[in-house]
C-alpha atoms as a PDB file:
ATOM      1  CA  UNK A   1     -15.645  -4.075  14.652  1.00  0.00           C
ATOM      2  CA  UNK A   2     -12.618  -6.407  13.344  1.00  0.00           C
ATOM      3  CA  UNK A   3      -9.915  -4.773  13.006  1.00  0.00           C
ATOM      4  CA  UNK A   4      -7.845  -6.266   9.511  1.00  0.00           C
ATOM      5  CA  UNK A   5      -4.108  -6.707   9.693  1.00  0.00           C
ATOM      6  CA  UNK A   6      -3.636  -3.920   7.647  1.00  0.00           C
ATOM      7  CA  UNK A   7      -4.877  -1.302   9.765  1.00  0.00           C
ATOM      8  CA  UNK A   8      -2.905  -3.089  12.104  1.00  0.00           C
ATOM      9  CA  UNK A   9       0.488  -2.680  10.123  1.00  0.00           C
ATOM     10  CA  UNK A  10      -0.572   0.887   9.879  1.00  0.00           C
ATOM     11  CA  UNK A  11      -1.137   1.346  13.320  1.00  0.00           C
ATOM     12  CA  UNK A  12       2.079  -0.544  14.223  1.00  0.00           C
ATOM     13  CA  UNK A  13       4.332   2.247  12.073  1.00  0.00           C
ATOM     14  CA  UNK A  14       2.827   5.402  13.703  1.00  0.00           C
ATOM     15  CA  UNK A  15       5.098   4.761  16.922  1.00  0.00           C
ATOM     16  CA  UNK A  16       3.022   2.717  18.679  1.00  0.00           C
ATOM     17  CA  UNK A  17       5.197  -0.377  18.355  1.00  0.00           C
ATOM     18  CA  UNK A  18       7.666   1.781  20.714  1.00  0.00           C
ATOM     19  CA  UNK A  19       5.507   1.967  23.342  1.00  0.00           C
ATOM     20  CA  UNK A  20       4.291  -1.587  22.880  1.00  0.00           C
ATOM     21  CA  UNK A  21       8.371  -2.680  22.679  1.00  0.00           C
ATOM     22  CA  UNK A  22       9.115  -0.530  25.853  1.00  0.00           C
ATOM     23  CA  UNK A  23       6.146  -2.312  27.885  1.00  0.00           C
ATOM     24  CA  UNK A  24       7.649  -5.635  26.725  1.00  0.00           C
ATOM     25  CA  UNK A  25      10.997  -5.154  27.362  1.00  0.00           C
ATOM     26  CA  UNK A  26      12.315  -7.631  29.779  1.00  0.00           C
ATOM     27  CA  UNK A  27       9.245  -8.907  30.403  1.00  0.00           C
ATOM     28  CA  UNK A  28      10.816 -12.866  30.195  1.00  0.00           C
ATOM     29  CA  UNK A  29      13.526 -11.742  32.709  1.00  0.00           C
ATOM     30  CA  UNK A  30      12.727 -13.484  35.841  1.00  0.00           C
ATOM     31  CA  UNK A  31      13.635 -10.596  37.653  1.00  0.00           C
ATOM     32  CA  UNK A  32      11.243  -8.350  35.723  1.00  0.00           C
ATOM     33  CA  UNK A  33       9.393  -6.010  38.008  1.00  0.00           C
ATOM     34  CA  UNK A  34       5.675  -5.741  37.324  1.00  0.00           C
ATOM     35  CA  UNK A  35       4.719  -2.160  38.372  1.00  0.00           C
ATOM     36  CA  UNK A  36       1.714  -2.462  40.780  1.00  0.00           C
ATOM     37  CA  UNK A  37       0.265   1.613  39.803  1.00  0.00           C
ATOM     38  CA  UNK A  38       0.519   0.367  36.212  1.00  0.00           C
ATOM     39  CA  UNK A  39      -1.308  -2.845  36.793  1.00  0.00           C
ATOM     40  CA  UNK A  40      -3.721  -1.223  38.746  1.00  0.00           C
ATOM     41  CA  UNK A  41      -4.001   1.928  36.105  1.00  0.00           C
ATOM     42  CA  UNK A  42      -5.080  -0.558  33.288  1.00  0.00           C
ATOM     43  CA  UNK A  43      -7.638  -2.876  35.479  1.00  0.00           C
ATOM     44  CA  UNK A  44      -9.207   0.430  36.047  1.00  0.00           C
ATOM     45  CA  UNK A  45      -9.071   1.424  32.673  1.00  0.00           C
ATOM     46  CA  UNK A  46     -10.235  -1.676  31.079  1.00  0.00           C
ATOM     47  CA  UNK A  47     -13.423  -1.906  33.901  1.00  0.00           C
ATOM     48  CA  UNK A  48     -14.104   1.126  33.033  1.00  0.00           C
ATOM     49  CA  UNK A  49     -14.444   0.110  29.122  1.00  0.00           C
ATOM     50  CA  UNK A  50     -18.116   0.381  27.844  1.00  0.00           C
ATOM     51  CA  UNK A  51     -19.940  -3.209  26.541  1.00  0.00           C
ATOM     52  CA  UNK A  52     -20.973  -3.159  22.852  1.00  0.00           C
ATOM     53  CA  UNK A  53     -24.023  -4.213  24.137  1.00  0.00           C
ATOM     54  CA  UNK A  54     -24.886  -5.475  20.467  1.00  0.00           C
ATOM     55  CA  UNK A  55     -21.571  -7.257  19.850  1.00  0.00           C
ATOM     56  CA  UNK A  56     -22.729  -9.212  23.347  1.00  0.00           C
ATOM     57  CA  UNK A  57     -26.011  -9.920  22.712  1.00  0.00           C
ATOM     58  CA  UNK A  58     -24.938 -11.629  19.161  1.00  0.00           C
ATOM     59  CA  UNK A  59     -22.481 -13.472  21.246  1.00  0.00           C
ATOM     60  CA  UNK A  60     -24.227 -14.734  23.504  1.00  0.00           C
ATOM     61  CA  UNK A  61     -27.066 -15.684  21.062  1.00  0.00           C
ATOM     62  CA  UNK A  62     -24.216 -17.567  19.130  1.00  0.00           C
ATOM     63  CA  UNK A  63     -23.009 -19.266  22.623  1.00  0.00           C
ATOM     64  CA  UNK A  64     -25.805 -20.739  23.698  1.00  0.00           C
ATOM     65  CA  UNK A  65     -26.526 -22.213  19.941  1.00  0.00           C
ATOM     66  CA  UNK A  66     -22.494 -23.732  19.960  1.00  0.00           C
ATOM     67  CA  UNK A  67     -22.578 -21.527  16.918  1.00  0.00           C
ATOM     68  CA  UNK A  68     -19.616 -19.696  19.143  1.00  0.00           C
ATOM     69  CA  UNK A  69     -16.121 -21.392  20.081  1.00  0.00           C
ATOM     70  CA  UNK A  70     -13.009 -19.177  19.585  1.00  0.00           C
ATOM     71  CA  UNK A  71      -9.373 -21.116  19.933  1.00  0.00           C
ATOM     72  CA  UNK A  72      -7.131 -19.437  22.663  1.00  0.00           C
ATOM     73  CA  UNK A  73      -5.341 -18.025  19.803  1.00  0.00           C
ATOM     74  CA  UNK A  74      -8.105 -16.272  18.126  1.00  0.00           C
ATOM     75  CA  UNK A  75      -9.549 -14.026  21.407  1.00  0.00           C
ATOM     76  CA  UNK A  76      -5.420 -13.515  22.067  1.00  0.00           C
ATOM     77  CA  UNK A  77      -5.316 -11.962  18.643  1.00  0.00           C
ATOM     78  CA  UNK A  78      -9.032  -9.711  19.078  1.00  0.00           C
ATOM     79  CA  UNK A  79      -7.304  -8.685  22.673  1.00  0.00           C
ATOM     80  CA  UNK A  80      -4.155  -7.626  20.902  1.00  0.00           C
ATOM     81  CA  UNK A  81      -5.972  -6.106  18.139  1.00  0.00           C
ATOM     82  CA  UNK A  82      -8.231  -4.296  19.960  1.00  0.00           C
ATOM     83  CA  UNK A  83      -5.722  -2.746  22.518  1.00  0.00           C
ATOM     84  CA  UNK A  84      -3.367  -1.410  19.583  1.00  0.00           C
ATOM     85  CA  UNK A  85      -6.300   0.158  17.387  1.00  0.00           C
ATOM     86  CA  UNK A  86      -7.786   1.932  21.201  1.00  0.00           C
ATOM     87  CA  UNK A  87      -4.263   3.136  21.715  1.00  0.00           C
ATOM     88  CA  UNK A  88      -3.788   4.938  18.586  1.00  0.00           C
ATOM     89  CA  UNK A  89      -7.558   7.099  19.266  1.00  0.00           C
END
C-alpha cells in the first residue's frame, strides 16, 4: 500500500513530527551519541515486521523481468513513508 503525500502531511500534523524532530536532533553533531538499547529496540522491531508476502512475490516477479529498478531516492522515500504511517497505528 503507497502511502500519498497527503496522508503523509496529515500524519506529519498529529504530533508525530515531534517525535520524528526529537530522534533527529543533533543527529549531524559529531559528537551525537547513538543509543545502543534504541538501536537494538528497532532491529528487533523491524525483524520482527511481517512480509506482505504478495507485495514480494510481485516484486520479485518484476525483478527478475528488469521490469523493477527503484533510484536510491525512491526506496528512501517508501522507508520514510512507511515508518511515519506504522507510527501513527
Amino acid at each position: 500500500m503507497r502511502i500519498s503525500d497527503t496522508e503523509v502531511k496529515k500524519i506529519l500534523a498529529k504530533s508525530v513530527i515531534q517525535d520524528i524532530e526529537s530522534l533527529m536532533e543533533g543527529i549531524d553533531d559529531p559528537h551525537y551519541e547513538i543509543d545502543p538499547q534504541m538501536v537494538k529496540r528497532l532491529t528487533r522491531e523491524i525483524i520482527e515486521m511481517p512480509d506482505r508476502d504478495d507485495f514480494v512475490a510481485e516484486i520479485k516477479a518484476r525483478m527478475e523481468k528488469g521490469e523493477y529498478n527503484p533510484t536510491g531516492d525512491e526506496i528512501a522515500d517508501a522507508m520514510i513513508r512507511r515508518s511515519i504511517a506504522d507510527r501513527v497505528r
